[in-house]
C-alpha atoms as a PDB file:
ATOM      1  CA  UNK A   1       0.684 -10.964   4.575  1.00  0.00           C
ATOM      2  CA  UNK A   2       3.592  -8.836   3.203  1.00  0.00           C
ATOM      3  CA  UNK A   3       2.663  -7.102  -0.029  1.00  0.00           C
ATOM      4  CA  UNK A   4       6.934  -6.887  -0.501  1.00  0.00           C
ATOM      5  CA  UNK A   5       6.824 -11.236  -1.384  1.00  0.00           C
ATOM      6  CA  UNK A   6       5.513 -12.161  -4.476  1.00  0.00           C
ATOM      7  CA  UNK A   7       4.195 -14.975  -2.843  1.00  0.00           C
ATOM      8  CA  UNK A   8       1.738 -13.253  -1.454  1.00  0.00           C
ATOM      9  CA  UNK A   9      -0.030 -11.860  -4.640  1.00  0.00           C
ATOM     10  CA  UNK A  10      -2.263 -13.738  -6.568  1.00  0.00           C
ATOM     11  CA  UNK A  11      -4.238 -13.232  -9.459  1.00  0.00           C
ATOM     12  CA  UNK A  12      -8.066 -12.279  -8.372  1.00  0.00           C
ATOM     13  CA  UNK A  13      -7.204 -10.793  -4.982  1.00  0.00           C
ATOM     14  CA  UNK A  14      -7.709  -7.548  -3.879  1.00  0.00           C
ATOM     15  CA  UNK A  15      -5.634  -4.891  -3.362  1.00  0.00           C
ATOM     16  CA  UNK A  16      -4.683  -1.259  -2.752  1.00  0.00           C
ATOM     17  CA  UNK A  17      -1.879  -0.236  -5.302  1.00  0.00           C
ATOM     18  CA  UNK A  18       0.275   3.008  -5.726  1.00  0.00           C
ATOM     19  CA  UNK A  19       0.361   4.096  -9.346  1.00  0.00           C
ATOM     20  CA  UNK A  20       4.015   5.733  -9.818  1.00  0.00           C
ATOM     21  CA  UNK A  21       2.613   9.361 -10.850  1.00  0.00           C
ATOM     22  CA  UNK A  22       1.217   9.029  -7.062  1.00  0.00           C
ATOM     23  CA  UNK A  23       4.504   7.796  -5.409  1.00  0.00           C
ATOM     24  CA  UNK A  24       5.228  11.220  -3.403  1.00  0.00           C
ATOM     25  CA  UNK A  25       1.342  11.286  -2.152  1.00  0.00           C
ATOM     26  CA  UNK A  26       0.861   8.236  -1.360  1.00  0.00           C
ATOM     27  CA  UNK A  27      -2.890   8.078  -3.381  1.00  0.00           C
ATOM     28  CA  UNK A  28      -3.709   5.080  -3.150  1.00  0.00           C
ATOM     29  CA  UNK A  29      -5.611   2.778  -6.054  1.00  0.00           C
ATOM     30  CA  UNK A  30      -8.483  -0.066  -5.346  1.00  0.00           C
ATOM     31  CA  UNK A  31      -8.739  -2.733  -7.517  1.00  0.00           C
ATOM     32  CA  UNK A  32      -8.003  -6.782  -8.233  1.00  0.00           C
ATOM     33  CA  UNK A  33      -4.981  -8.323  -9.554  1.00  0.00           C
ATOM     34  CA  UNK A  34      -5.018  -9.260 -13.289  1.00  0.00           C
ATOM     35  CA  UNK A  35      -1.677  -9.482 -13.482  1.00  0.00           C
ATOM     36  CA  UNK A  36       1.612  -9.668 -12.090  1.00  0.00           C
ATOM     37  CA  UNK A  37       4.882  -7.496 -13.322  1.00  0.00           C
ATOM     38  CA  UNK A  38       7.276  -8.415 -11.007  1.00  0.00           C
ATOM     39  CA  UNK A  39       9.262 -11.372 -11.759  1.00  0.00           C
ATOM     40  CA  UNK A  40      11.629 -11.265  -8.930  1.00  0.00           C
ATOM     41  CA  UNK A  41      10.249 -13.028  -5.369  1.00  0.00           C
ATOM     42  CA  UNK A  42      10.345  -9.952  -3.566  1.00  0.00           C
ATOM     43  CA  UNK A  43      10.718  -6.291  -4.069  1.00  0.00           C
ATOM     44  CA  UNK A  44      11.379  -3.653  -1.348  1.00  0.00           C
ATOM     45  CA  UNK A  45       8.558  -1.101  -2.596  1.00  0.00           C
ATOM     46  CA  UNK A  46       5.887  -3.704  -3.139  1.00  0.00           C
ATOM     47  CA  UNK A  47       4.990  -5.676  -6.201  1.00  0.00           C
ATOM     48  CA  UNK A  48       4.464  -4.007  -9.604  1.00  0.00           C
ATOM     49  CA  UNK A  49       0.671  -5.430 -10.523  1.00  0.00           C
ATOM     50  CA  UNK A  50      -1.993  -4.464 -13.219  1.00  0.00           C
ATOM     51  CA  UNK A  51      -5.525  -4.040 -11.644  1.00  0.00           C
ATOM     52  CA  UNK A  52      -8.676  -4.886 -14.080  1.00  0.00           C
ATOM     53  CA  UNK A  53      -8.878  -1.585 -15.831  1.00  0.00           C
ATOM     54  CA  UNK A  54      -5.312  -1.422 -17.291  1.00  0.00           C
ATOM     55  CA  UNK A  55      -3.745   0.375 -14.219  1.00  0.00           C
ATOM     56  CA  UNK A  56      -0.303  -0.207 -12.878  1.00  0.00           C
ATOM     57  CA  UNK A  57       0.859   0.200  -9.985  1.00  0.00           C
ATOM     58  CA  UNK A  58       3.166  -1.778  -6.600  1.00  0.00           C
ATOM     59  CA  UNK A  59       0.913  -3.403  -3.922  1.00  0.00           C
ATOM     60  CA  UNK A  60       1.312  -1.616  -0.478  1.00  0.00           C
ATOM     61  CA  UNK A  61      -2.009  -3.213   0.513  1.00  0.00           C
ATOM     62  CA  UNK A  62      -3.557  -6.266   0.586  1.00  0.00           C
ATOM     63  CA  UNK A  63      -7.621  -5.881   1.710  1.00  0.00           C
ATOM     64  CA  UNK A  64      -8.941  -9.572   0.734  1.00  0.00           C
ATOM     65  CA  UNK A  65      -7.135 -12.809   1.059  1.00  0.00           C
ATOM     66  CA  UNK A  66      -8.375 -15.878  -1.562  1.00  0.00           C
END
């Protein structure tokens, strides 16, 4: 599934995110979808989520599929 289509992210599944602060190294950020951020159906650098825990970040991973 591409993590670019909003389609593709759900509330509840899991994910690896990049916060922006780690754009340039690429750290990437475990967690599950709380929320979305991006309102437009697709984004070229991935979806802008919130994980549980507050953090924000764009999807350039999806590990789990519900």
């Amino acid at each position: 599934m591409n993590p670019k289509e909003r389609k593709n992210i759900k509330v509840g599944l899991h994910v690896n995110i990049i916060q922006k602060q780690d754009q340039r190294t690429g750290v990437k950020t475990e967690g599950i979808v709380e929320r979305l951020l991006t309102n437009s159906s697709s984004h070229p650098h991935g979806i802008k989520v919130m994980i549980e825990g507050g953090t924000v970040g764009r999807v350039c991973d999806i590990l789990e599929s519900k």
